[in-house]
Structures are given as C-alpha cells and as structure tokens.
N, C-alpha and C. Protein backbone atom coordinates (compact mmCIF):
# COMPACT_ATOMS: atom_id res chain seq x y z
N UNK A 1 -53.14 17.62 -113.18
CA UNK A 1 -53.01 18.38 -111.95
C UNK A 1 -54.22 19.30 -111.74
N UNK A 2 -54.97 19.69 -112.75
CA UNK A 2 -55.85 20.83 -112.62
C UNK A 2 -57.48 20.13 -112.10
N UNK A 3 -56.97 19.15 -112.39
CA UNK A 3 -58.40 17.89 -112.12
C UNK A 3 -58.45 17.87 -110.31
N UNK A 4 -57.13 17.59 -110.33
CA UNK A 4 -56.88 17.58 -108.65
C UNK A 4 -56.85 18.94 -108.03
N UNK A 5 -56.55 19.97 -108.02
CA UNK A 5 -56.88 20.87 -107.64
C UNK A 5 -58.63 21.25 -107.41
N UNK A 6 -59.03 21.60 -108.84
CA UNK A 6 -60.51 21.85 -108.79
C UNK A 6 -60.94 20.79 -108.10
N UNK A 7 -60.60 19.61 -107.54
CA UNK A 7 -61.20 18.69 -106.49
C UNK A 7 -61.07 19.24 -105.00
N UNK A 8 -59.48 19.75 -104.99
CA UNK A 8 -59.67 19.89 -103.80
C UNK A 8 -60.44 21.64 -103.26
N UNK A 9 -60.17 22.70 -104.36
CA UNK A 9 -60.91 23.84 -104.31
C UNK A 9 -62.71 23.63 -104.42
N UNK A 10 -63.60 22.39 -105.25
CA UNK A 10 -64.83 21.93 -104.78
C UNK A 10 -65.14 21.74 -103.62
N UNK A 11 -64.85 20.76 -102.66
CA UNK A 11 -64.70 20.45 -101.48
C UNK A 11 -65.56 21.37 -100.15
N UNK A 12 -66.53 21.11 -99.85
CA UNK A 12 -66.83 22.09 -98.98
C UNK A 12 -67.56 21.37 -97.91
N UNK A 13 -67.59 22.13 -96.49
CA UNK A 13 -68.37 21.75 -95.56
C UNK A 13 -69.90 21.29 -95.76
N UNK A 14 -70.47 19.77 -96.01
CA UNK A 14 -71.67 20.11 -95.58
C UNK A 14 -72.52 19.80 -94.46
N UNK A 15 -73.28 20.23 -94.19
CA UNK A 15 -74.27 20.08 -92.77
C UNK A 15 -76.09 19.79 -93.29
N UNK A 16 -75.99 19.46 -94.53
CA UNK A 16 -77.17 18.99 -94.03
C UNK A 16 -77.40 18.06 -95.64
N UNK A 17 -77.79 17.03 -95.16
CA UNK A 17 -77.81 15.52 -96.12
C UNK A 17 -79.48 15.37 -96.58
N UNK A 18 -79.33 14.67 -97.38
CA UNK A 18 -80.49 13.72 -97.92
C UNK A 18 -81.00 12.59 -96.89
N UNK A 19 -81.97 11.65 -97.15
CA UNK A 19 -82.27 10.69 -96.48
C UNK A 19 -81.55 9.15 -96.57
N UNK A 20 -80.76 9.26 -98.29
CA UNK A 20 -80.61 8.38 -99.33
C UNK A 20 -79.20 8.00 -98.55
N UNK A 21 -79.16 6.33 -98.48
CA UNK A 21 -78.18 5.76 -97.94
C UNK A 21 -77.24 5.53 -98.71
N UNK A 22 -75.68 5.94 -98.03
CA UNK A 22 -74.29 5.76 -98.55
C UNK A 22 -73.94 4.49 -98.87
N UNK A 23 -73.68 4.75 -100.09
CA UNK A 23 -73.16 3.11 -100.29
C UNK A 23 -71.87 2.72 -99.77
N UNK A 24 -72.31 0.88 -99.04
CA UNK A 24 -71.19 0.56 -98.16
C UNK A 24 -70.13 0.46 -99.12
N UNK A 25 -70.12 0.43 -100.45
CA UNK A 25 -68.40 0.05 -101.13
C UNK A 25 -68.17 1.62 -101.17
N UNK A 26 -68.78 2.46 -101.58
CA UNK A 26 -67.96 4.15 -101.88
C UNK A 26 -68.10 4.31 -99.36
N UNK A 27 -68.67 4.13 -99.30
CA UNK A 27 -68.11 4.16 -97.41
C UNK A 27 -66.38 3.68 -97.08
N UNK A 28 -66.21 2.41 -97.92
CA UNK A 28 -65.33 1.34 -98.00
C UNK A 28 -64.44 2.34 -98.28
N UNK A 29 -64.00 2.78 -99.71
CA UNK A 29 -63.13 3.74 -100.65
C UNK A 29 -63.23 4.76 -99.57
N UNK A 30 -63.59 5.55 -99.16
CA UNK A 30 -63.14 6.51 -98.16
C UNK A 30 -62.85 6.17 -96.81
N UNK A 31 -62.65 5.17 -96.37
CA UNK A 31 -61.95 4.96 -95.06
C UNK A 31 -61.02 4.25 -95.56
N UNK A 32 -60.60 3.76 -96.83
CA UNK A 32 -59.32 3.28 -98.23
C UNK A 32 -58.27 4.33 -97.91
N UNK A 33 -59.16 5.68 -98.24
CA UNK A 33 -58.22 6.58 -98.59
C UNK A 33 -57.90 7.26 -97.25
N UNK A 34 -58.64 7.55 -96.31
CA UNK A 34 -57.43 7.52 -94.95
C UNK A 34 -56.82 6.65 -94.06
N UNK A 35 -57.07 5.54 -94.55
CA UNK A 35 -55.81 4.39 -94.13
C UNK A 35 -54.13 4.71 -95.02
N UNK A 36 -54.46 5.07 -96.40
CA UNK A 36 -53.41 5.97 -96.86
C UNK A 36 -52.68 6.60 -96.49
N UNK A 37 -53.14 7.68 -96.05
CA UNK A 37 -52.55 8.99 -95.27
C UNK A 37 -51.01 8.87 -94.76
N UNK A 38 -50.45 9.67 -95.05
CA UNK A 38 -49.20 9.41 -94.63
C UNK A 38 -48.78 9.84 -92.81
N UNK A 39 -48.26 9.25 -92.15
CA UNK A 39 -48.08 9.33 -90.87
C UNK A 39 -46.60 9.27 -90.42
N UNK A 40 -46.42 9.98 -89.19
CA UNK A 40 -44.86 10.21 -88.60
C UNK A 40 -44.34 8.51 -88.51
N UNK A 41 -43.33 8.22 -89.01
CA UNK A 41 -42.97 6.81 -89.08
C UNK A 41 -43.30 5.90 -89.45
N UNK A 42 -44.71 6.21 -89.88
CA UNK A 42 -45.79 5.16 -90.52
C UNK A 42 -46.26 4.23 -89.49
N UNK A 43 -46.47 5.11 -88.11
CA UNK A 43 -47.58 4.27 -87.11
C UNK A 43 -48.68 4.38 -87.49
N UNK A 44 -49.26 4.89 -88.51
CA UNK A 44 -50.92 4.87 -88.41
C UNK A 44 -51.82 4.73 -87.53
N UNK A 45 -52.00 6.17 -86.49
CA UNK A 45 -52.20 6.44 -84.93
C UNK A 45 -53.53 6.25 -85.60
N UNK A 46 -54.20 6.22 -86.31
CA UNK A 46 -55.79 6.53 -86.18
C UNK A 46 -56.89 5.12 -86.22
N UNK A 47 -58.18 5.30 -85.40
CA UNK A 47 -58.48 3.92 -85.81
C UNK A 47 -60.28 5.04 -85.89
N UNK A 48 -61.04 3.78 -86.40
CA UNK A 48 -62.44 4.05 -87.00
C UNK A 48 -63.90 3.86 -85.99
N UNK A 49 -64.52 3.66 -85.54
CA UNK A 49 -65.56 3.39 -85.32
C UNK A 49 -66.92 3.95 -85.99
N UNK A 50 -67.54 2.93 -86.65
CA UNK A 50 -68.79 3.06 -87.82
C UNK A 50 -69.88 2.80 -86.47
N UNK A 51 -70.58 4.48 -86.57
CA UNK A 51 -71.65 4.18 -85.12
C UNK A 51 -72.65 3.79 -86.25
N UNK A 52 -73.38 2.57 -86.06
CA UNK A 52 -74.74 2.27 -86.26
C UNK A 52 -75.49 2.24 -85.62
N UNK A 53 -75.51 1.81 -84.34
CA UNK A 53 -76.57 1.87 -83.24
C UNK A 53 -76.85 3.52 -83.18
N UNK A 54 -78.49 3.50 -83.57
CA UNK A 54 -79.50 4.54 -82.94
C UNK A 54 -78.95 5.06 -81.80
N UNK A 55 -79.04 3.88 -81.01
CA UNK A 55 -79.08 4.63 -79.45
C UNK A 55 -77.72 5.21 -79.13
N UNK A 56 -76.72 5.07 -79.53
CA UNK A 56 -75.45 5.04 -79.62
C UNK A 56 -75.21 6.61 -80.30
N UNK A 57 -75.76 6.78 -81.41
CA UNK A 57 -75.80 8.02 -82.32
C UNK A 57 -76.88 9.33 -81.82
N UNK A 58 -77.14 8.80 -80.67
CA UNK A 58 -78.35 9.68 -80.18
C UNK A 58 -77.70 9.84 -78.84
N UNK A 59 -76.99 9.12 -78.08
CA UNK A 59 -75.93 9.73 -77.09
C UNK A 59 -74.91 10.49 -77.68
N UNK A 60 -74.52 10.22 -78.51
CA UNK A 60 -73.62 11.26 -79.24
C UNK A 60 -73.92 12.33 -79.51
N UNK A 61 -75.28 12.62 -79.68
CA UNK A 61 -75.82 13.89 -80.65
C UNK A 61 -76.24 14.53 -79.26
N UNK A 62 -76.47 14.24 -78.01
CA UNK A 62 -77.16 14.96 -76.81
C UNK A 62 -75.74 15.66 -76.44
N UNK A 63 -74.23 15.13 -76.58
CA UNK A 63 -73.21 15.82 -76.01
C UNK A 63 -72.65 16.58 -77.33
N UNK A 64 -73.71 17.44 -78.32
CA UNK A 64 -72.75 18.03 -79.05
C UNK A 64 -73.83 18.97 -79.64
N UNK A 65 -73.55 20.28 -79.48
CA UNK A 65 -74.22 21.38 -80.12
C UNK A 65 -74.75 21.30 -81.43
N UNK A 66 -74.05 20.33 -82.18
CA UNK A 66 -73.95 19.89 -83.38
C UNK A 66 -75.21 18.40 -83.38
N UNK A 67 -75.78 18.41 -82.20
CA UNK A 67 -76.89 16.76 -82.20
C UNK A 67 -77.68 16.70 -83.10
N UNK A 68 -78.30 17.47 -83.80
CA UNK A 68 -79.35 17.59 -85.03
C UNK A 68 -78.46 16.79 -86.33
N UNK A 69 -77.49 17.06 -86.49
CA UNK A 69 -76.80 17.10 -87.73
C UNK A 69 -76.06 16.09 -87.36
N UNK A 70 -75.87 15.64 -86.68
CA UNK A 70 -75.24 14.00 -86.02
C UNK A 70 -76.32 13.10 -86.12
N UNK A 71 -77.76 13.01 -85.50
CA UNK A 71 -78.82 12.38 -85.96
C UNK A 71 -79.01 12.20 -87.38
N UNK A 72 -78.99 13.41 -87.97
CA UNK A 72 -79.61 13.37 -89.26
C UNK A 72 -78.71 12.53 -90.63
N UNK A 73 -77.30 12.94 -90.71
CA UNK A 73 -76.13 12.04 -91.37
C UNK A 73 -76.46 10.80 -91.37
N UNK A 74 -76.56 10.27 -92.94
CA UNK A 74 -76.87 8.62 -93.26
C UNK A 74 -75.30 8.00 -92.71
N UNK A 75 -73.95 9.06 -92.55
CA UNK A 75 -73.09 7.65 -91.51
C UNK A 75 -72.30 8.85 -90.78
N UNK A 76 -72.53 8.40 -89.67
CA UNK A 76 -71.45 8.56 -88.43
C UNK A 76 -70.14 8.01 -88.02
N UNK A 77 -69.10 8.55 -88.13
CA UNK A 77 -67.82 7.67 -88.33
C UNK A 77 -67.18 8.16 -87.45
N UNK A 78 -66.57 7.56 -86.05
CA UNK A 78 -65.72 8.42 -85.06
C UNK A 78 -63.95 8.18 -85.54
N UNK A 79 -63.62 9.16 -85.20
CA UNK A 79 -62.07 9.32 -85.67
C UNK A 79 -61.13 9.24 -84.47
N UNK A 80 -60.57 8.25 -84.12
CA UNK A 80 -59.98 8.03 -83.12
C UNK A 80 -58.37 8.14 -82.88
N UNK A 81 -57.73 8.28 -82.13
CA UNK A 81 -56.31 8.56 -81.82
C UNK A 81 -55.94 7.52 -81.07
N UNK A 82 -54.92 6.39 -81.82
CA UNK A 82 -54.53 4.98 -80.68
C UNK A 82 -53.03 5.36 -80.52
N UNK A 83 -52.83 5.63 -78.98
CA UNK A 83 -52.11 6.20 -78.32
C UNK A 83 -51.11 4.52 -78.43
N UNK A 84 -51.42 3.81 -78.25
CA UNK A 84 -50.26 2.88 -78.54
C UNK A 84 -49.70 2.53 -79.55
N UNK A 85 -50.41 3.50 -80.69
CA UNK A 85 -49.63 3.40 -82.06
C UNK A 85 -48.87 4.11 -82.58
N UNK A 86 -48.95 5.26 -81.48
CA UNK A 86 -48.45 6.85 -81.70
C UNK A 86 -47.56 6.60 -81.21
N UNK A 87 -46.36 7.98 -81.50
CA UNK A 87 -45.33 8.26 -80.94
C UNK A 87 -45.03 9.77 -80.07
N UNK A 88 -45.95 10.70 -80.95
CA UNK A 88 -45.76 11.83 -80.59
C UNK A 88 -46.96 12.43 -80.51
N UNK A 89 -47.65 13.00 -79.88
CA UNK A 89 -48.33 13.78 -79.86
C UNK A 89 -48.99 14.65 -81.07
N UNK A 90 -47.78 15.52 -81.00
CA UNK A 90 -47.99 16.83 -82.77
C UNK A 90 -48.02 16.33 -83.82
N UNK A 91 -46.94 14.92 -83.50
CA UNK A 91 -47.09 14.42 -85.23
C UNK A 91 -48.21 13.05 -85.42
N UNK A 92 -48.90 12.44 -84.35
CA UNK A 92 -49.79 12.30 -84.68
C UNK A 92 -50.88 12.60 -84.78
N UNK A 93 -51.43 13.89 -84.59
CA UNK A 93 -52.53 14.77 -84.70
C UNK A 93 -52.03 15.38 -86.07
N UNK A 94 -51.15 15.73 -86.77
CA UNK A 94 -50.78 15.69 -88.33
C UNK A 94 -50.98 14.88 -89.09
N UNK A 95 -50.75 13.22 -88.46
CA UNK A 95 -51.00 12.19 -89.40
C UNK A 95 -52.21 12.27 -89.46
N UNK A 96 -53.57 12.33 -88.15
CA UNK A 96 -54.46 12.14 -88.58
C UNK A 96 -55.70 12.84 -89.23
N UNK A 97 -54.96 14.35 -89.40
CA UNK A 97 -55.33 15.29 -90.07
C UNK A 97 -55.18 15.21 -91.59
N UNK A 98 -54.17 14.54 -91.96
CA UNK A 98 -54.26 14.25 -93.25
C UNK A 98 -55.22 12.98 -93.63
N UNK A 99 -55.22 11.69 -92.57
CA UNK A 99 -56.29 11.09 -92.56
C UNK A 99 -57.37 11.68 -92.82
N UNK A 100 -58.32 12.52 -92.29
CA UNK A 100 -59.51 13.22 -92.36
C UNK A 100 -59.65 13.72 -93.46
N UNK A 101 -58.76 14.61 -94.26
CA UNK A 101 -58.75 15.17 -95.74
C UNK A 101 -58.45 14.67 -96.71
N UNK A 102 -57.78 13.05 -96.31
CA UNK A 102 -57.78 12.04 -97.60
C UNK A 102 -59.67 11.48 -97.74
N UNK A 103 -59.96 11.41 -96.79
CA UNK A 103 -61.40 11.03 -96.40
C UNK A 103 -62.41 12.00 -96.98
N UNK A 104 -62.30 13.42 -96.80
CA UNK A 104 -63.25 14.49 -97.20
C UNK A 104 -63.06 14.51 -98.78
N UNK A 105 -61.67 14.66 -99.25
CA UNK A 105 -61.60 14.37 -100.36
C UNK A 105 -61.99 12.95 -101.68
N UNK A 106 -62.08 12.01 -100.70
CA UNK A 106 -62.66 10.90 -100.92
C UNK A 106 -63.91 11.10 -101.69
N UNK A 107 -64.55 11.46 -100.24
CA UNK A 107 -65.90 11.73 -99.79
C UNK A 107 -66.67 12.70 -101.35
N UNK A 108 -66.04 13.70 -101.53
CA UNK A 108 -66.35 14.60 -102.40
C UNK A 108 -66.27 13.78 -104.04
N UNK A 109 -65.08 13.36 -103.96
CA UNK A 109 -64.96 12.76 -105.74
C UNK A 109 -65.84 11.37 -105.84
N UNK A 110 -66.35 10.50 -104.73
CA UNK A 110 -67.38 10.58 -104.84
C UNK A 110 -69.04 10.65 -104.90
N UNK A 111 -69.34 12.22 -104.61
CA UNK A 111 -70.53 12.95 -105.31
C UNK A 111 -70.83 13.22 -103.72
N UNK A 112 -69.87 12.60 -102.70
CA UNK A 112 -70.99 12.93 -101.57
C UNK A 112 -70.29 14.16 -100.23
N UNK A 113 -70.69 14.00 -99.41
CA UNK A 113 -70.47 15.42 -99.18
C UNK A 113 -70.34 15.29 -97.42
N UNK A 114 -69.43 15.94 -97.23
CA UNK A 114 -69.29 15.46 -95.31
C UNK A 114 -69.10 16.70 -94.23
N UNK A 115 -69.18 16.52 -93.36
CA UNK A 115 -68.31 17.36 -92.16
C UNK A 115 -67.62 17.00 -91.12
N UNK A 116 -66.96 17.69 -90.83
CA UNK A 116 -66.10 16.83 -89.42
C UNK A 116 -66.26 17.96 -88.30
N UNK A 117 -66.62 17.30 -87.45
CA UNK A 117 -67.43 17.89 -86.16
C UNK A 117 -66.37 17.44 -84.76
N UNK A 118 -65.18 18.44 -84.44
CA UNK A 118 -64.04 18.51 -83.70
C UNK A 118 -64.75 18.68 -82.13
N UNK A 119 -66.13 19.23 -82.07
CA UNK A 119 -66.61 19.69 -80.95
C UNK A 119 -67.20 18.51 -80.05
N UNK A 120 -67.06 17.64 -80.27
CA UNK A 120 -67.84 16.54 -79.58
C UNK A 120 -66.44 16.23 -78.98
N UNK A 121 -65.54 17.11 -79.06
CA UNK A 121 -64.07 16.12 -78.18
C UNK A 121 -64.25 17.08 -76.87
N UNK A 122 -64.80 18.38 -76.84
CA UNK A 122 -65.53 18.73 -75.94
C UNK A 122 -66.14 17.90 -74.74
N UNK A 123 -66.77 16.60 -74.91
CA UNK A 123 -67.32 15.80 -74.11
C UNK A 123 -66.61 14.16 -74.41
N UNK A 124 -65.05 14.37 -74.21
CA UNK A 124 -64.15 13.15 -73.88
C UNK A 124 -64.53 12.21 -73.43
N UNK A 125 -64.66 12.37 -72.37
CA UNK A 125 -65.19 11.43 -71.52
C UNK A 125 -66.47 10.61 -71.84
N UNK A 126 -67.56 11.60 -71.65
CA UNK A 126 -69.00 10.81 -71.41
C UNK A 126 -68.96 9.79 -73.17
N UNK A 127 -68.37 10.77 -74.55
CA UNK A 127 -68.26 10.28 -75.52
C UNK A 127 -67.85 8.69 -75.49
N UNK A 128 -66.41 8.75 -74.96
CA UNK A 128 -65.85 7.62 -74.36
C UNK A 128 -67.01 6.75 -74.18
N UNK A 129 -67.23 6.43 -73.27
CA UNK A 129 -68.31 5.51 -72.76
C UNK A 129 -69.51 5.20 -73.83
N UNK A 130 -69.67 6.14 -74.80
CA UNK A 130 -71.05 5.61 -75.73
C UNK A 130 -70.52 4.81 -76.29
N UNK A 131 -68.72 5.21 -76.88
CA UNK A 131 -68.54 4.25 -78.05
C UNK A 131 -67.48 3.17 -77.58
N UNK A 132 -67.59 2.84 -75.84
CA UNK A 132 -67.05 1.86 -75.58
C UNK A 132 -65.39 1.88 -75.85
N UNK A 133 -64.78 2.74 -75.43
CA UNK A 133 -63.29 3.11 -76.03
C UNK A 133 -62.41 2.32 -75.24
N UNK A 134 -61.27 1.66 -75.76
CA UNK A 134 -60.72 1.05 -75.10
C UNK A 134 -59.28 1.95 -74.32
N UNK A 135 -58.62 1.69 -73.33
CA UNK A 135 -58.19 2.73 -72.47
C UNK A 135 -56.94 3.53 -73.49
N UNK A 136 -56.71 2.86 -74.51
CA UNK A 136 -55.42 3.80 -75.55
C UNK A 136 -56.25 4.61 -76.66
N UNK A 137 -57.15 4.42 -76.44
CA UNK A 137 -58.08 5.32 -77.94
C UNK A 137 -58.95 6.37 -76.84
N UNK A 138 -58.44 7.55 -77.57
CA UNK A 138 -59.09 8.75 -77.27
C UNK A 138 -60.04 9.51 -79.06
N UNK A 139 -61.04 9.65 -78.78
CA UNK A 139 -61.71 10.37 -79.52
C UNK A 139 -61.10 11.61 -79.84
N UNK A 140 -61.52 11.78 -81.15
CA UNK A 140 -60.92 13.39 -81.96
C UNK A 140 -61.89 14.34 -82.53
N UNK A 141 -62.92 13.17 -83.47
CA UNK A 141 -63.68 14.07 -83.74
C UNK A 141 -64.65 12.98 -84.81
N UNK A 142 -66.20 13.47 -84.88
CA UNK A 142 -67.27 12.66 -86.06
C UNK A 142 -66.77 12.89 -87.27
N UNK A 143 -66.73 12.23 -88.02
CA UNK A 143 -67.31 12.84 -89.42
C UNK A 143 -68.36 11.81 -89.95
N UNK A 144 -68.94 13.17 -90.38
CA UNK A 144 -70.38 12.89 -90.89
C UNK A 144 -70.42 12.70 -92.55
N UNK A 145 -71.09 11.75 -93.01
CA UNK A 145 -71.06 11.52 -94.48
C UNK A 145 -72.54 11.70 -95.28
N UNK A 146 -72.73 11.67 -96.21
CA UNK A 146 -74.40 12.05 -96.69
C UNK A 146 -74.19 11.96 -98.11
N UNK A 147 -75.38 12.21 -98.65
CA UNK A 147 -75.48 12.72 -99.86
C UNK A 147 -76.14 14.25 -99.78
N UNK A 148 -75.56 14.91 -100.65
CA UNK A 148 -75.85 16.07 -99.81
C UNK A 148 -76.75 16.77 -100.30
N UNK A 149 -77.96 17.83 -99.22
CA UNK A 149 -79.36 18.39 -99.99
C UNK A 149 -78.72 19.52 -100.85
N UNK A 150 -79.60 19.46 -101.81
CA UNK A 150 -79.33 20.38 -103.11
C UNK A 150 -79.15 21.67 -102.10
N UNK A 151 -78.20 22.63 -102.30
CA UNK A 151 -78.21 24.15 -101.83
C UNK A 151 -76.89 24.72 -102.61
N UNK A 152 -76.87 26.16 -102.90
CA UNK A 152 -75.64 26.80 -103.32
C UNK A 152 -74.63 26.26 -102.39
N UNK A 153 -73.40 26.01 -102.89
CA UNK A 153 -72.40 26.30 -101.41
C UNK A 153 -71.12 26.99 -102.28
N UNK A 154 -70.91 28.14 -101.37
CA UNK A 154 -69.73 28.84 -102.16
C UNK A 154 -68.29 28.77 -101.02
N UNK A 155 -67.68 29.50 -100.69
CA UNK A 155 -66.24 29.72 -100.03
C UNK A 155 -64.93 30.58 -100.84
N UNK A 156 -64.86 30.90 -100.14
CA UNK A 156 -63.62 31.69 -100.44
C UNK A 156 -62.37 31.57 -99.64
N UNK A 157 -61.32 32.04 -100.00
CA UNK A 157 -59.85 31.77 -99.64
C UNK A 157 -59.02 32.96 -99.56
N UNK A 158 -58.54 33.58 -98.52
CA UNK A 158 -57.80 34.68 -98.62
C UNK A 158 -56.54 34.48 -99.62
N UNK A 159 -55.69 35.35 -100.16
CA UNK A 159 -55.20 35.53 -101.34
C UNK A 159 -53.35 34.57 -100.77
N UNK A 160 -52.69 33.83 -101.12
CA UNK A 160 -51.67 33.06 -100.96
C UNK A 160 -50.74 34.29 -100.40
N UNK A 161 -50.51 35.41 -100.65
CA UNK A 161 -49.50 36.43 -100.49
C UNK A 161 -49.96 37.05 -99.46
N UNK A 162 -50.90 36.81 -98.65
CA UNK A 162 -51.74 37.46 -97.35
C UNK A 162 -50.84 36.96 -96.30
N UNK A 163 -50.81 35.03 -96.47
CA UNK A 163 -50.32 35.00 -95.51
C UNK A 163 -48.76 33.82 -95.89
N UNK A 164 -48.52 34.35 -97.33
CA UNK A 164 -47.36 33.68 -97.16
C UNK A 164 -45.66 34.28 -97.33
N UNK A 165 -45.09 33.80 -96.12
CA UNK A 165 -43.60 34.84 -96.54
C UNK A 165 -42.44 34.49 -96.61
N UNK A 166 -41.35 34.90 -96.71
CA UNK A 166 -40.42 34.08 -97.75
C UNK A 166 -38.95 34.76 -96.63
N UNK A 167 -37.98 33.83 -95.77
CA UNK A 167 -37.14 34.52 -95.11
C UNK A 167 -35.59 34.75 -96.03
C-alpha cells in the first residue's frame, strides 16, 4: 500500500518536456489504464483522439493560452465525452475523471510526466472542427505526455482535518 500511495503523492503537474519520444507501448499502457477506470454503469463515456498531425496540434495550440506547451509535448491526446455512451451528465464527468488519473498515474509509474489542460474546452467549438468530432463527442480536455525536463517539482496538500468532517 505504501508503494501506491508514494505513487500517487509523486505525481505532479508537468509543463515542460524533453524532445525524447514516448514510447508507443508505455503510450499503449496508459490509455490501458484509463480504459479501466471505473464508470456509472460501466458505459465508458470517454473516447481518445492521438493528435499527430502538426497542423492539427498547431490549431489546437492557437485556441489555448496554454499553445506553447501543446506544441512542445512529444504526445497530444484529446479526452473526449461520447454522449451516446453516457447516461448522465455528473456521473459521466466522474467516470472520466477517474479516466484521466488512471492515465496521470500511469503516466508517472512510468518515469514520464503529463498535464491535463481543461482550458482548451474554452474553445468547444472551433476545437471541434480541428479534431473532426463527430456530432456525440464533445471535447473535455488535452493531456499532454513527455518525458519530463529535469527541474525540482515540489507540492503540498492542506492537512486531511482542514477539510474533512464527520456528521
């Protein structure tokens, strides 16, 4: 248990990668592990799109404050919501939230290092159209994968009794 913990307390945002390309089988193992994810009924609302096209990843990066760090990521992975797989709304934006953190956690054990960039749902629409969405898939959010440039990264966690209470 303490293995898994210190995995998931490691874990941190990163934003800025190496040049060095992700290997497609550890790519494979982390879109493994949020096909996993547990979901309301077991619709598995979420679906993938692996942007490779340049030009494709460079319309993406012009509709997001975040475009530097969308260019720069050796993979771009859009996280999608298939409304004909869903049932509910809340509980599939839960399922696919645990999707995303089976993925980051993936991502981390192993060696590599990601972010998920929610702000590009900001630009629905025009997004839509780069990555060709079909009319039941709505975009959620990138995540970005890398190997990640050497830098400190620390974080902290407010204390469990801050915000937890007991009726």
């Amino acid at each position: 248990m303490e293995e898994f913990l210190d995995l998931i307390k490691g874990r941190r945002t990163v934003r800025e990668f190496t040049p060095e390309p992700v290997d497609e089988q550890d790519l494979e193992k982390i879109m493994e592990a949020g096909r996993w994810a547990p979901s309301g009924k077991n619709t598995q609302p979420w679906g993938f799109i692996l942007v490779k096209s340049r030009e494709k990843r460079e319309a993406l990066a012009a509709l997001s404050h975040q475009g530097e760090l969308i260019r720069s990521a050796p993979v771009c992975l859009a996280v999608l919501l298939d409304h004909d797989r869903g049932y509910d709304r809340d509980k599939d934006m839960q399922g696919i939230g645990a999707c995303v953190e089976n993925m980051l956690l993936a991502a981390h054990a192993l060696g590599l290092g990601a972010c998920w960039i929610g702000g590009i749902a900001g630009a629905k629409e025009e997004a839509a159209k780069v990555l060709e969405l079909e009319e039941n898939e709505e975009l959620l959010l990138l995540l970005l994968i890398g190997h990640p440039a050497p830098r400190e990264r620390t974080s902290s966690r407010r204390p469990l009794r801050e915000f937890l209470r007991e009726v």
